[in-house]
PDB file of N, CA and C in Angstrom:
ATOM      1  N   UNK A   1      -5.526   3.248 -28.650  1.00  0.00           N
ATOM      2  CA  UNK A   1      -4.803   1.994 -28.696  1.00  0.00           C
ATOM      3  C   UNK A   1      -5.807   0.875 -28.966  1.00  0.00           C
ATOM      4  N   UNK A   2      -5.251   0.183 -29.921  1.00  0.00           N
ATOM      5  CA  UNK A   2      -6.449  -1.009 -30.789  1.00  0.00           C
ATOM      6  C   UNK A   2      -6.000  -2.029 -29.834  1.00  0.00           C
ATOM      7  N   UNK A   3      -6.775  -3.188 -29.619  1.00  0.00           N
ATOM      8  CA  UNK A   3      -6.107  -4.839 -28.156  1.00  0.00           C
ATOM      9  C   UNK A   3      -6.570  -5.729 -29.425  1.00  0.00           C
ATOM     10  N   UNK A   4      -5.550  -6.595 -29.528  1.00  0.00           N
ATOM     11  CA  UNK A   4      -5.573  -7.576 -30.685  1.00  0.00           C
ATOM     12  C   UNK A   4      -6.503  -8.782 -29.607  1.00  0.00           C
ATOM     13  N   UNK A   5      -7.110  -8.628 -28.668  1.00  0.00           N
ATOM     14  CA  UNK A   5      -7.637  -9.307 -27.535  1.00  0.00           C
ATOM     15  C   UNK A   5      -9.015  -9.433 -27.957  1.00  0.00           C
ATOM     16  N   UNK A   6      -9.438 -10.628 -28.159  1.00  0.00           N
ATOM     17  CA  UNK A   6     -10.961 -10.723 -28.403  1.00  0.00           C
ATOM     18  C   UNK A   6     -11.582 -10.973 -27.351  1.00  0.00           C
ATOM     19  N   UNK A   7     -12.957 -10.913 -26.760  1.00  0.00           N
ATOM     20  CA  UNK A   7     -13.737 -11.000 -25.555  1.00  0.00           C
ATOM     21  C   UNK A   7     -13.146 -12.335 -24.766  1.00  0.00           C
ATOM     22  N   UNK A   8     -12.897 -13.082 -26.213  1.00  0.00           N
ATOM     23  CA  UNK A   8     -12.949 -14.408 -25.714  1.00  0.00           C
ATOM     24  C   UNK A   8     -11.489 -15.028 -24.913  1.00  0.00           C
ATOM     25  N   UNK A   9     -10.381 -14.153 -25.417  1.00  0.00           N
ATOM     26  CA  UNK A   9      -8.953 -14.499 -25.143  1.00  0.00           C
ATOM     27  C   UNK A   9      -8.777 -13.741 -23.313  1.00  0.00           C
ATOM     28  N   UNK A  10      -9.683 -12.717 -23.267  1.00  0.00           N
ATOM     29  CA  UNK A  10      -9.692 -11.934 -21.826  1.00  0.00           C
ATOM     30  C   UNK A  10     -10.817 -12.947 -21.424  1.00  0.00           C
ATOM     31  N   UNK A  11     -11.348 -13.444 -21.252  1.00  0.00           N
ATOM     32  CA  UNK A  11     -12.000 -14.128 -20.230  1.00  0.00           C
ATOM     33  C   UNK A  11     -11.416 -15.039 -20.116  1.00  0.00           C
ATOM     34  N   UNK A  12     -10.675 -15.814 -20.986  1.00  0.00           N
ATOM     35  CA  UNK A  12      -9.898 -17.037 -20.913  1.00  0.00           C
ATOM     36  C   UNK A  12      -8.594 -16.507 -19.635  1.00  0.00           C
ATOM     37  N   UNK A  13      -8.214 -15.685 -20.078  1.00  0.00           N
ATOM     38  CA  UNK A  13      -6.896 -15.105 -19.043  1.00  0.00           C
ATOM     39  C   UNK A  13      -7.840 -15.338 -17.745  1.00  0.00           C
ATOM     40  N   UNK A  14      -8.719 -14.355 -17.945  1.00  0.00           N
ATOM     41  CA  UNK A  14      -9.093 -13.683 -16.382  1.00  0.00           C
ATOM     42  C   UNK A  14      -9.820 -15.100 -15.860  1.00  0.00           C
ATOM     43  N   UNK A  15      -9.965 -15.854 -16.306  1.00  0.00           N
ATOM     44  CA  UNK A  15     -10.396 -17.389 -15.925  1.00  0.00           C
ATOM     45  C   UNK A  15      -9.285 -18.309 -15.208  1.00  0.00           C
ATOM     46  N   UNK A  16      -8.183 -18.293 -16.224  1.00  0.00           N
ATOM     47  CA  UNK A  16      -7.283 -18.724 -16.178  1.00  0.00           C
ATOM     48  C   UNK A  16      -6.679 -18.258 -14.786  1.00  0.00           C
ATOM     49  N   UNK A  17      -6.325 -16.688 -14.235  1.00  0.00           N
ATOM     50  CA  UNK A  17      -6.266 -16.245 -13.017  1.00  0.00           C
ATOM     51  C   UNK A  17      -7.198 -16.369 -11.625  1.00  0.00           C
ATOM     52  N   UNK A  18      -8.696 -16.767 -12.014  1.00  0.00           N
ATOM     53  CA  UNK A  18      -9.239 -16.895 -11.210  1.00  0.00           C
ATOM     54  C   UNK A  18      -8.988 -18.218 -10.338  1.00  0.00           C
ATOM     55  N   UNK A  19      -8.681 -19.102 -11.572  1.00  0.00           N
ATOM     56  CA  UNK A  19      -8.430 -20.901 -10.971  1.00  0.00           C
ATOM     57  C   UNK A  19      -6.766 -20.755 -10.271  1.00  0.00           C
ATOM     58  N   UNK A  20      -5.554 -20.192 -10.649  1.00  0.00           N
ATOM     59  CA  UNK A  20      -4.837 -19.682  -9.562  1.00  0.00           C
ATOM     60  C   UNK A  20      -4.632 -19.532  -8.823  1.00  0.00           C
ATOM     61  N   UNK A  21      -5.751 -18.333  -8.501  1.00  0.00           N
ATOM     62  CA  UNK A  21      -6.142 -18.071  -7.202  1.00  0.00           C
ATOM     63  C   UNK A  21      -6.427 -18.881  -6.248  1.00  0.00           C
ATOM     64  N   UNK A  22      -7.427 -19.836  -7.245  1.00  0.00           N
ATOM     65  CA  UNK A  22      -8.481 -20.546  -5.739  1.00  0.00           C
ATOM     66  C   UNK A  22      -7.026 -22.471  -5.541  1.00  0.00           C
ATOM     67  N   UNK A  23      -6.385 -21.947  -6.674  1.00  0.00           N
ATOM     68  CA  UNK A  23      -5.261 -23.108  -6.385  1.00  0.00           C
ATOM     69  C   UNK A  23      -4.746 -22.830  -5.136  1.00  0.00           C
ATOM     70  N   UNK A  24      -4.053 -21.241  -5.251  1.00  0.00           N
ATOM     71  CA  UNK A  24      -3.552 -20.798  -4.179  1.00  0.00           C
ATOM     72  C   UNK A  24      -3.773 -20.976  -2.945  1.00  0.00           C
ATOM     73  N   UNK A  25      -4.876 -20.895  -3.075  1.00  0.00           N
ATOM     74  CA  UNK A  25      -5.675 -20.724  -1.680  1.00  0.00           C
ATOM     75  C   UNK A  25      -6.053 -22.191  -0.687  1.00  0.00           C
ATOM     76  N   UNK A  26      -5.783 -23.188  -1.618  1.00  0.00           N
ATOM     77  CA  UNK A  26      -6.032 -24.711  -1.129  1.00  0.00           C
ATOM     78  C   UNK A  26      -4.847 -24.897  -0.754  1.00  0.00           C
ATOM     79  N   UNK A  27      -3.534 -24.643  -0.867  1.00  0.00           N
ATOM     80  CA  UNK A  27      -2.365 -25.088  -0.652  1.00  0.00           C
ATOM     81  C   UNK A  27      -2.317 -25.364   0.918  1.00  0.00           C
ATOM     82  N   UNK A  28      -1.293 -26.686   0.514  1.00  0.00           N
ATOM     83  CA  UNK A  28      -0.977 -26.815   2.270  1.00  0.00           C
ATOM     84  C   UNK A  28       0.330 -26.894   2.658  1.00  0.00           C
ATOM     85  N   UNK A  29       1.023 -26.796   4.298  1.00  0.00           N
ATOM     86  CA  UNK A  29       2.276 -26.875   3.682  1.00  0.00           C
ATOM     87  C   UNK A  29       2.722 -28.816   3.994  1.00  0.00           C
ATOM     88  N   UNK A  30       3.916 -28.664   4.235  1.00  0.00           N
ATOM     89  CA  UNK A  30       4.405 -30.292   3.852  1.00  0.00           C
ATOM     90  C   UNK A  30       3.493 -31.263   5.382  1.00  0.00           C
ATOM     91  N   UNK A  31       2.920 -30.418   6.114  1.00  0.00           N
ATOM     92  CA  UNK A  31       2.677 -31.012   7.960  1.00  0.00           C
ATOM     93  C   UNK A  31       0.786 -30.981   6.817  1.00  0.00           C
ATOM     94  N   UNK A  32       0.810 -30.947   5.966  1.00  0.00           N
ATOM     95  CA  UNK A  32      -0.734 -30.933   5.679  1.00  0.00           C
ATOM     96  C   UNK A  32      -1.826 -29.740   6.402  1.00  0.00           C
ATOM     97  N   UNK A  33      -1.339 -28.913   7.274  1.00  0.00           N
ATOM     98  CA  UNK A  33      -1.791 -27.745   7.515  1.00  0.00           C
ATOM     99  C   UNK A  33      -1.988 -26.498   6.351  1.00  0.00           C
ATOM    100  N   UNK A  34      -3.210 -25.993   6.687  1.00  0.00           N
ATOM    101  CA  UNK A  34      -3.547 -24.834   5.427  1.00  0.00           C
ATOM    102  C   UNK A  34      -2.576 -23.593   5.785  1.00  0.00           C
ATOM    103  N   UNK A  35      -2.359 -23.313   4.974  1.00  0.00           N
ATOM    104  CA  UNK A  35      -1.177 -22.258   4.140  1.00  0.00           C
ATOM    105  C   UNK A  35      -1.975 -21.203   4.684  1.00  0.00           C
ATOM    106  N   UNK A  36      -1.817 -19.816   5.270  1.00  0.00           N
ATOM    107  CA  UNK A  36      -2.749 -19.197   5.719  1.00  0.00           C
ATOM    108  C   UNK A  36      -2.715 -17.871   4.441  1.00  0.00           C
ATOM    109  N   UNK A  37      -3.155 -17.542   3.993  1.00  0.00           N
ATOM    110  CA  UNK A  37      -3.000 -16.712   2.505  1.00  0.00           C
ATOM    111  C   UNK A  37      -3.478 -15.255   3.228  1.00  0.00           C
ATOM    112  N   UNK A  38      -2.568 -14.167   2.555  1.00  0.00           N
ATOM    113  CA  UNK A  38      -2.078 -13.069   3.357  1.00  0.00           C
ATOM    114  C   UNK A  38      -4.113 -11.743   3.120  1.00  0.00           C
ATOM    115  N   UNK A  39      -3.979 -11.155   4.068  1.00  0.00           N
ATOM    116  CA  UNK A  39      -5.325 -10.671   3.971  1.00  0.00           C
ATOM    117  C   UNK A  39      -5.657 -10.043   2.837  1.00  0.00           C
ATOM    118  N   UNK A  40      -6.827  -9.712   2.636  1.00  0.00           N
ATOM    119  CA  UNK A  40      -7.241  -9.128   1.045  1.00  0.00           C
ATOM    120  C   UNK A  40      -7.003  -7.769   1.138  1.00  0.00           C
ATOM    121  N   UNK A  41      -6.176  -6.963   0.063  1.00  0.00           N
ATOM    122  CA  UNK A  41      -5.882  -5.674  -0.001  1.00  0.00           C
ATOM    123  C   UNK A  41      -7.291  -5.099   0.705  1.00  0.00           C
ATOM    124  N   UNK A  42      -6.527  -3.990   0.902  1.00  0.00           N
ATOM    125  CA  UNK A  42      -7.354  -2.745   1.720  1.00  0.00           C
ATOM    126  C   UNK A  42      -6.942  -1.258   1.481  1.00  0.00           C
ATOM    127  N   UNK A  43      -7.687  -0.326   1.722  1.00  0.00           N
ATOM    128  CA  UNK A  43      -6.968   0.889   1.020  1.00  0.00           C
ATOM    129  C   UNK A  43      -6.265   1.150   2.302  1.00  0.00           C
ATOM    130  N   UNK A  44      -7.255   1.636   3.271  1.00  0.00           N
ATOM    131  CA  UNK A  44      -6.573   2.023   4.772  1.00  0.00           C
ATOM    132  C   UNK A  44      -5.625   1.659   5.194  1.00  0.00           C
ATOM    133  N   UNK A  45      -5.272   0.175   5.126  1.00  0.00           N
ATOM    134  CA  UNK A  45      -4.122  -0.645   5.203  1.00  0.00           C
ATOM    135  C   UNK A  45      -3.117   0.111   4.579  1.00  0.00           C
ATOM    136  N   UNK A  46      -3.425  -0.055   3.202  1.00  0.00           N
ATOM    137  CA  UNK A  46      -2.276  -0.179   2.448  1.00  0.00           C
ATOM    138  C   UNK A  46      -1.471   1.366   2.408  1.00  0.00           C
ATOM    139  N   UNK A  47      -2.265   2.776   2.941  1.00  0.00           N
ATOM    140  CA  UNK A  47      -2.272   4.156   3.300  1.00  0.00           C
ATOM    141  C   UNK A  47      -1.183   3.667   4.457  1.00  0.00           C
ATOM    142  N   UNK A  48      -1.871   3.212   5.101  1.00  0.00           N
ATOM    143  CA  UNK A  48      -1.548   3.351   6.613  1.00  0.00           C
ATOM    144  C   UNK A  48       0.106   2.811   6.441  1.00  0.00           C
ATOM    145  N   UNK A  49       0.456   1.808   5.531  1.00  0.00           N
ATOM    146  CA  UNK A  49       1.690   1.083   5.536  1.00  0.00           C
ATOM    147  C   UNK A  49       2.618   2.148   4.941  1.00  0.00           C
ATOM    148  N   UNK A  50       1.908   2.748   3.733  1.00  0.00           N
ATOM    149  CA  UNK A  50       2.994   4.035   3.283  1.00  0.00           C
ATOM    150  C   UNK A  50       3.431   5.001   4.402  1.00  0.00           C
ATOM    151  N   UNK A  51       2.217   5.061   4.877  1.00  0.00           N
ATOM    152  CA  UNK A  51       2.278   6.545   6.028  1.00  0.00           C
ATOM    153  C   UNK A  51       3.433   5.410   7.153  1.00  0.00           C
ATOM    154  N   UNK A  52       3.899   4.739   7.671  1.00  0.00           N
ATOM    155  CA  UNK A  52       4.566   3.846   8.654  1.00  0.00           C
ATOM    156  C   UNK A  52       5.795   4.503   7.638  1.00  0.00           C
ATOM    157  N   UNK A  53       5.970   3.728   6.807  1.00  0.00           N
ATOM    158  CA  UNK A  53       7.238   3.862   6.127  1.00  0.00           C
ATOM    159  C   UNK A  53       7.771   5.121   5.849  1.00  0.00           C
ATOM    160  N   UNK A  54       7.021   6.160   5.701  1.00  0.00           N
ATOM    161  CA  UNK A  54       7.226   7.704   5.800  1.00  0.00           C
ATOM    162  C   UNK A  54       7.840   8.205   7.500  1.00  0.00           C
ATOM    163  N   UNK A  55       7.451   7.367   8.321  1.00  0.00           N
ATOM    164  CA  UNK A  55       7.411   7.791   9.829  1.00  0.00           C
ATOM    165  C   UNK A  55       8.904   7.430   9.936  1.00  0.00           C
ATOM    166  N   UNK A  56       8.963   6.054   9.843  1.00  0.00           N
ATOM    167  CA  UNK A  56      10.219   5.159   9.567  1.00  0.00           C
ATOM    168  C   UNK A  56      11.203   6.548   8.646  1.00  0.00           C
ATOM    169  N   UNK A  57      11.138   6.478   7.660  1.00  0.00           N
ATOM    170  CA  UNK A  57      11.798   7.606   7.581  1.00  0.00           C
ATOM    171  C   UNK A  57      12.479   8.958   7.787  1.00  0.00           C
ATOM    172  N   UNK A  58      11.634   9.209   7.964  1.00  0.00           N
ATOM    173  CA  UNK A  58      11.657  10.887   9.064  1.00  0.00           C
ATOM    174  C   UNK A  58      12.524  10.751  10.798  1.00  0.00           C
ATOM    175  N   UNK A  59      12.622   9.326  10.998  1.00  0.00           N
ATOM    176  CA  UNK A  59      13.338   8.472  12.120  1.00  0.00           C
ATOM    177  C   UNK A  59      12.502   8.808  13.453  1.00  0.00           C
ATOM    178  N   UNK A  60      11.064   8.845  12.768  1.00  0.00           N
ATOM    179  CA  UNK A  60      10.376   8.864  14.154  1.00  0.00           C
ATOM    180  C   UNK A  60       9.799   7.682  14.400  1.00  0.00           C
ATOM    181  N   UNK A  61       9.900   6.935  14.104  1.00  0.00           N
ATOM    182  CA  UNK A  61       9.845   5.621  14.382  1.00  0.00           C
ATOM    183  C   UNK A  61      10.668   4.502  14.230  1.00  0.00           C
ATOM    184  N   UNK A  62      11.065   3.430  14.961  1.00  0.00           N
ATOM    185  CA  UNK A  62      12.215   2.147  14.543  1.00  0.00           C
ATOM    186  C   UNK A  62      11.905   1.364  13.784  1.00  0.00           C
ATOM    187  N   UNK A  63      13.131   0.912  13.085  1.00  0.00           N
ATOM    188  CA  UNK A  63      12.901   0.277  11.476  1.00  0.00           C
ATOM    189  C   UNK A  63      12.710  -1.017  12.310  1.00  0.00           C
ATOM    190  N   UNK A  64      11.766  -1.812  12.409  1.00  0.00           N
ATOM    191  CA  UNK A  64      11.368  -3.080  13.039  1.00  0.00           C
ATOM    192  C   UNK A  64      12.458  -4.403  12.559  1.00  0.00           C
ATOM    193  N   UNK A  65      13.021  -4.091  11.815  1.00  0.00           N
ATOM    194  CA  UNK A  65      13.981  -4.935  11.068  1.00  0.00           C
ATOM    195  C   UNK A  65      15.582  -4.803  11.489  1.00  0.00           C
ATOM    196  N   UNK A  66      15.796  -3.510  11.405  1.00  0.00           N
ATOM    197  CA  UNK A  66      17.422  -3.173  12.033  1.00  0.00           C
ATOM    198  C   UNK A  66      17.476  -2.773  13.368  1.00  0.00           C
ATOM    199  N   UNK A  67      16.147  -2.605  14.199  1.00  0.00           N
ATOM    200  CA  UNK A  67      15.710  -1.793  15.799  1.00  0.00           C
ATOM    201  C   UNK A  67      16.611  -0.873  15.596  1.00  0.00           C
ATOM    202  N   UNK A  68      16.621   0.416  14.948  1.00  0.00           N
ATOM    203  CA  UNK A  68      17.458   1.453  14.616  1.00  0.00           C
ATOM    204  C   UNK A  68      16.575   2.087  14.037  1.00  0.00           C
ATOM    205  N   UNK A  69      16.833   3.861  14.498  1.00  0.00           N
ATOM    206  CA  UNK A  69      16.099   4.966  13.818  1.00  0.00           C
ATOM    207  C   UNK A  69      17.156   5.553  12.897  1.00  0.00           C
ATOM    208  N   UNK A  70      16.896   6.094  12.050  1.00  0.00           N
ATOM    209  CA  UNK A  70      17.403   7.098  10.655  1.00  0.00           C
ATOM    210  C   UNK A  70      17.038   7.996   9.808  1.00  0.00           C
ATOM    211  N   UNK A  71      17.173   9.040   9.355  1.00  0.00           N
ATOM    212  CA  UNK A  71      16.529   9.812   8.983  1.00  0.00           C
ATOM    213  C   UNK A  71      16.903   9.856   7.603  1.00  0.00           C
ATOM    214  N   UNK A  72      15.754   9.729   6.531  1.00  0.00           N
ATOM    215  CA  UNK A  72      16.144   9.804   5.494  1.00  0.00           C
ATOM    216  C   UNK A  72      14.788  10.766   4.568  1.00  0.00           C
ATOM    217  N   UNK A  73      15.010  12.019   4.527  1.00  0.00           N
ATOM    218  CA  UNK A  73      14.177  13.205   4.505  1.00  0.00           C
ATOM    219  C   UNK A  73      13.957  12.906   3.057  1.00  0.00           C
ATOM    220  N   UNK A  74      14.644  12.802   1.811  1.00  0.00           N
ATOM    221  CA  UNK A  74      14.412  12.643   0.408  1.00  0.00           C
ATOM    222  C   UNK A  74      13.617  11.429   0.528  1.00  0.00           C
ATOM    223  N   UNK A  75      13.584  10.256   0.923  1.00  0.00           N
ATOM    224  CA  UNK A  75      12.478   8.867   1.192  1.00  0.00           C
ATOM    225  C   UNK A  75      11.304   9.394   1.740  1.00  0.00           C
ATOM    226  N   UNK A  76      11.329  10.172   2.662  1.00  0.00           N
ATOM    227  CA  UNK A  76      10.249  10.765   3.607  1.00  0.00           C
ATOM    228  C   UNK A  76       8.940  11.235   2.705  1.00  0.00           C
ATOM    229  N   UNK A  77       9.901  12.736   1.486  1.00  0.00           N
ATOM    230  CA  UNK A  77       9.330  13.430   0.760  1.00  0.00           C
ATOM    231  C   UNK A  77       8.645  12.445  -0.009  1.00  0.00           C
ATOM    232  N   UNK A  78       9.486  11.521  -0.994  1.00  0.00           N
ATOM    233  CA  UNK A  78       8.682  10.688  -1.803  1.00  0.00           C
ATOM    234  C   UNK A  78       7.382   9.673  -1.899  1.00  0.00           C
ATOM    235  N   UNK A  79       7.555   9.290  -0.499  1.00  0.00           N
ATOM    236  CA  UNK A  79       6.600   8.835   0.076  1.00  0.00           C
ATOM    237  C   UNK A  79       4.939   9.470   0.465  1.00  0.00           C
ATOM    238  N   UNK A  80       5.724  10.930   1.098  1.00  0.00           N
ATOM    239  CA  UNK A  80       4.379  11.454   1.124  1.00  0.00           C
ATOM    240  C   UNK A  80       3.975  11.737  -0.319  1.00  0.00           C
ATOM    241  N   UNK A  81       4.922  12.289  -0.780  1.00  0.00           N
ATOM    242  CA  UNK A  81       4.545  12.689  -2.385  1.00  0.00           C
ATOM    243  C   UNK A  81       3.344  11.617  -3.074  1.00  0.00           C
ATOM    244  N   UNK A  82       3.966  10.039  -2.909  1.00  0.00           N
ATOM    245  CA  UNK A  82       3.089   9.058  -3.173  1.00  0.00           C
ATOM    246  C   UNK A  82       1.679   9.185  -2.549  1.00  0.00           C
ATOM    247  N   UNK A  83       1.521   9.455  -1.096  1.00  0.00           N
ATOM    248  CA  UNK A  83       0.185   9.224  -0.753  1.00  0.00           C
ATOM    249  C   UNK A  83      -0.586  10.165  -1.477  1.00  0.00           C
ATOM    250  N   UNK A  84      -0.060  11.612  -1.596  1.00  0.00           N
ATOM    251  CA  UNK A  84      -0.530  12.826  -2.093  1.00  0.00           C
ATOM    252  C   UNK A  84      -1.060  12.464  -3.324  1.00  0.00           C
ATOM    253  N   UNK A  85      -0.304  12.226  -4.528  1.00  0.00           N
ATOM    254  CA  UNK A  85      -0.569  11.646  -5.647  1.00  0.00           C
ATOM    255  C   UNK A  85      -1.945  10.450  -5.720  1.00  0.00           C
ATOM    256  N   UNK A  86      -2.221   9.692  -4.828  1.00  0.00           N
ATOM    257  CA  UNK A  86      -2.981   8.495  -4.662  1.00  0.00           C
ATOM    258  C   UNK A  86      -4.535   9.236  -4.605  1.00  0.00           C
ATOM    259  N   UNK A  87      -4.568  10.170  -3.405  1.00  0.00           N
ATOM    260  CA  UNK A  87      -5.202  11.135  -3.066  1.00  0.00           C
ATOM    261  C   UNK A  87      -5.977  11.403  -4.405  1.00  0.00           C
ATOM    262  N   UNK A  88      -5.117  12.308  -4.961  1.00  0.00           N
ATOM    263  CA  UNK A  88      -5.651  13.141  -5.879  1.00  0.00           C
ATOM    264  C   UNK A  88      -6.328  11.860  -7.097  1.00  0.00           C
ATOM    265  N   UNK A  89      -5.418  11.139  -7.209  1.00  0.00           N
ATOM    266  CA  UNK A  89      -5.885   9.790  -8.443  1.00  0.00           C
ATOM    267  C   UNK A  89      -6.995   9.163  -8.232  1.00  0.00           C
ATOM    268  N   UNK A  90      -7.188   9.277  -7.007  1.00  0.00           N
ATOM    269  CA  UNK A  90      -8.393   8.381  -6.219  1.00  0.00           C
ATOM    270  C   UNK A  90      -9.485   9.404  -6.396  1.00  0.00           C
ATOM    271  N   UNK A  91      -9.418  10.695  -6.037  1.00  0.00           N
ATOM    272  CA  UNK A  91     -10.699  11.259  -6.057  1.00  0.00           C
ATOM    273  C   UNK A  91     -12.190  11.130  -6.158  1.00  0.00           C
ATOM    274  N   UNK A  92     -13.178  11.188  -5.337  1.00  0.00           N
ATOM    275  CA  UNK A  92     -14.448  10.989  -5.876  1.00  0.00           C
ATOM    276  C   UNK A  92     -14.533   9.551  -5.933  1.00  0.00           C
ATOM    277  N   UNK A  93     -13.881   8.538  -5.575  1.00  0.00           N
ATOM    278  CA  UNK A  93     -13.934   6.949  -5.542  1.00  0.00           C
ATOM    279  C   UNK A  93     -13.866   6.563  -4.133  1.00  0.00           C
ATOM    280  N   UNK A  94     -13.587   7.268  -2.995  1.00  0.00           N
ATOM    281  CA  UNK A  94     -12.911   6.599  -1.768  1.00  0.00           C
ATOM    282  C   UNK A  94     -14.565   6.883  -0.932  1.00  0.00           C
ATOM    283  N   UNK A  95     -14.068   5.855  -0.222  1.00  0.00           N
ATOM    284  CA  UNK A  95     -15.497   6.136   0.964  1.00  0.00           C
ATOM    285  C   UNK A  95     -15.502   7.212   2.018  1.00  0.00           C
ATOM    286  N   UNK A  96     -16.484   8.210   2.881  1.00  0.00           N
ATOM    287  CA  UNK A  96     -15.914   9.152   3.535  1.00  0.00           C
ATOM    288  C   UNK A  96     -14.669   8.739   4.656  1.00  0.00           C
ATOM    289  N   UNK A  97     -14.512   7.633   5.515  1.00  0.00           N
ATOM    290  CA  UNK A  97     -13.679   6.926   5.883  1.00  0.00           C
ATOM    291  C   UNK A  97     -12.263   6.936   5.877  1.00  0.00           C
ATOM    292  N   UNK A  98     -12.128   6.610   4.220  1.00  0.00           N
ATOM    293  CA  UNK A  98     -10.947   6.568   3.218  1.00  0.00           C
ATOM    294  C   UNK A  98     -10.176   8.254   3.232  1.00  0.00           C
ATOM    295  N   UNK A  99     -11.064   8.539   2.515  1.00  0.00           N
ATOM    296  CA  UNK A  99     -11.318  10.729   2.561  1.00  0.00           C
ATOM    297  C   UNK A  99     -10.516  10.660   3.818  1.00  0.00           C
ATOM    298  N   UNK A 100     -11.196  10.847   4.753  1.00  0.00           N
ATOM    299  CA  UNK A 100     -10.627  11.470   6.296  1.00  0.00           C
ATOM    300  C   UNK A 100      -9.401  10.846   6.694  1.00  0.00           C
ATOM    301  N   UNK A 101      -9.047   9.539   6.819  1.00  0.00           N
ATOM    302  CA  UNK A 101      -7.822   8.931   6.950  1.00  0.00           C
ATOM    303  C   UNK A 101      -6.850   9.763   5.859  1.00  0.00           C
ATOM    304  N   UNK A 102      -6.619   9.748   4.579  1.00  0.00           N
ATOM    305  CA  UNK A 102      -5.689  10.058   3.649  1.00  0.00           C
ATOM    306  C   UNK A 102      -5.501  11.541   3.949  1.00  0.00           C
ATOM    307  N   UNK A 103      -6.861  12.152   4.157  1.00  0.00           N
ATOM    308  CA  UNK A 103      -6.291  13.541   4.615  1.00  0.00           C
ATOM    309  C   UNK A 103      -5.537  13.692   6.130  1.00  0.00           C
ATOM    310  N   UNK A 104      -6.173  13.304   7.045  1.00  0.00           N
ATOM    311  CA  UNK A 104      -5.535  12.809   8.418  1.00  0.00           C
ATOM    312  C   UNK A 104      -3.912  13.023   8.476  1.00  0.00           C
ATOM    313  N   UNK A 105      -3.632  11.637   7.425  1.00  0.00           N
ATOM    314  CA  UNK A 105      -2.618  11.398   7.426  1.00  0.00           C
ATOM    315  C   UNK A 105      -1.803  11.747   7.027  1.00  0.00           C
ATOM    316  N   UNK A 106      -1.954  12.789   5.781  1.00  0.00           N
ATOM    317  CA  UNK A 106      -1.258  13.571   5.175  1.00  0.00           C
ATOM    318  C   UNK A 106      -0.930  14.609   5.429  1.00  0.00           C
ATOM    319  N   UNK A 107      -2.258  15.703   6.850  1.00  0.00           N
ATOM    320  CA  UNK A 107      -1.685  16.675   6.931  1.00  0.00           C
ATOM    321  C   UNK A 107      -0.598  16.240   8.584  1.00  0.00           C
ATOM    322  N   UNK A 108      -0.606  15.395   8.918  1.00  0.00           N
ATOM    323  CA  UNK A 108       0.362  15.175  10.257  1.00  0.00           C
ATOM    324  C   UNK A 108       1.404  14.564   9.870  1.00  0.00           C
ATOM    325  N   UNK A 109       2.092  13.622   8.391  1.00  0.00           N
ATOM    326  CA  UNK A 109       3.450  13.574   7.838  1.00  0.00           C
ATOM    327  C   UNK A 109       3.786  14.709   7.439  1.00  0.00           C
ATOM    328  N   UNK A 110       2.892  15.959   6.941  1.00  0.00           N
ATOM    329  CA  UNK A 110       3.426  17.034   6.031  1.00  0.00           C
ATOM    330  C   UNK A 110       3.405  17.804   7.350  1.00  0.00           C
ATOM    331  N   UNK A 111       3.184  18.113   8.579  1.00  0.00           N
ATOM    332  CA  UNK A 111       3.809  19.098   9.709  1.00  0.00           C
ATOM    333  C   UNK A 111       4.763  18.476  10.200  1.00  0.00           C
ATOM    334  N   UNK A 112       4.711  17.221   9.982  1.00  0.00           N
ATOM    335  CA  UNK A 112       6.122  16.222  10.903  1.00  0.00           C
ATOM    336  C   UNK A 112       7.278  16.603   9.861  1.00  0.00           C
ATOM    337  N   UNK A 113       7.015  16.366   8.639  1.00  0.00           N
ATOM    338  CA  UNK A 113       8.085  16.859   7.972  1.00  0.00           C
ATOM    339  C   UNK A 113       8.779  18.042   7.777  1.00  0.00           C
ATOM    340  N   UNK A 114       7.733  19.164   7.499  1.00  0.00           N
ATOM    341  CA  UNK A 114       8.323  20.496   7.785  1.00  0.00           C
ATOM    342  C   UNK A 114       9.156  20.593   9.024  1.00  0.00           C
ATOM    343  N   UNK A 115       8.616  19.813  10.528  1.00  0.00           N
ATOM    344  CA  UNK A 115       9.314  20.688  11.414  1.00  0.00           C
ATOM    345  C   UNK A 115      10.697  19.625  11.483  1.00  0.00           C
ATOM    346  N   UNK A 116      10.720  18.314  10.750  1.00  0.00           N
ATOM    347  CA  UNK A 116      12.212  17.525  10.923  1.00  0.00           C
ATOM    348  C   UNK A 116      13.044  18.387   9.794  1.00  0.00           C
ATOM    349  N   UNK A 117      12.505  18.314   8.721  1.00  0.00           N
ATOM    350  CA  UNK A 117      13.440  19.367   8.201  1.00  0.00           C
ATOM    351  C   UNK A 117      13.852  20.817   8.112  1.00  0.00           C
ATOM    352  N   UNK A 118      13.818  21.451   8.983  1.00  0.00           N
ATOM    353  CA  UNK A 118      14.075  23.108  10.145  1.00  0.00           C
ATOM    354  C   UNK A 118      15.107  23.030  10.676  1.00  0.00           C
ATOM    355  N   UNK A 119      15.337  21.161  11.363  1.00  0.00           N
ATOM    356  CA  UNK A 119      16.438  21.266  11.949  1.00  0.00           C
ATOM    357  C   UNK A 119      17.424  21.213  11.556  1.00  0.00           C
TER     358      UNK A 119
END
């Protein structure tokens, strides 16, 4: 694939996004207090939020939003499916840290799941 993008039109963007950002980040709200801007991605985090929402699923945990459990085993699967997939995409990039959490976490949704769906 040819990018009709010259060096010069991508730095202009990625410039253009950087000043955005730091707009973003000055904002205040109407009381003149700073806007508190949400934390900087993380992998662990962002693992850890799939793996919640997988739990949430499987109805071993309460949906913090409806205070109600439910089981929804096809959401469950897809989800892990996602971390699984991430896993493998990630390979050879994650810190040992990263490694041990994703596996961690994957093999205790994938026994939680087998034994919710038995019943």
């Amino acid at each position: 694939m040819v990018s009709d993008m010259s060096d010069e039109n991508v730095n202009h963007i990625d410039e253009g996004w950087k000043e955005a950002v730091k707009k973003e980040k000055e904002k205040t709200d109407q009381s003149g207090e700073q806007v508190a801007m949400p934390p900087k991605p993380d992998f662990n985090f962002f693992i850890s939020s799939l793996a919640i929402e997988a739990l949430m699923a499987m109805g071993e945990m309460e949906n913090p939003f409806t205070k109600e459990r439910s089981i929804n085993l096809k959401q469950a699967q897809y989800l892990i499916d996602a971390i699984d997939m991430l896993r493998e995409k990630s390979k050879g990039n994650l810190t040992a840290e990263e490694t041990t959490l994703i596996n961690d976490i994957l093999a205790d949704l994938k026994m939680r799941y087998v034994n919710k769906a038995k019943l």
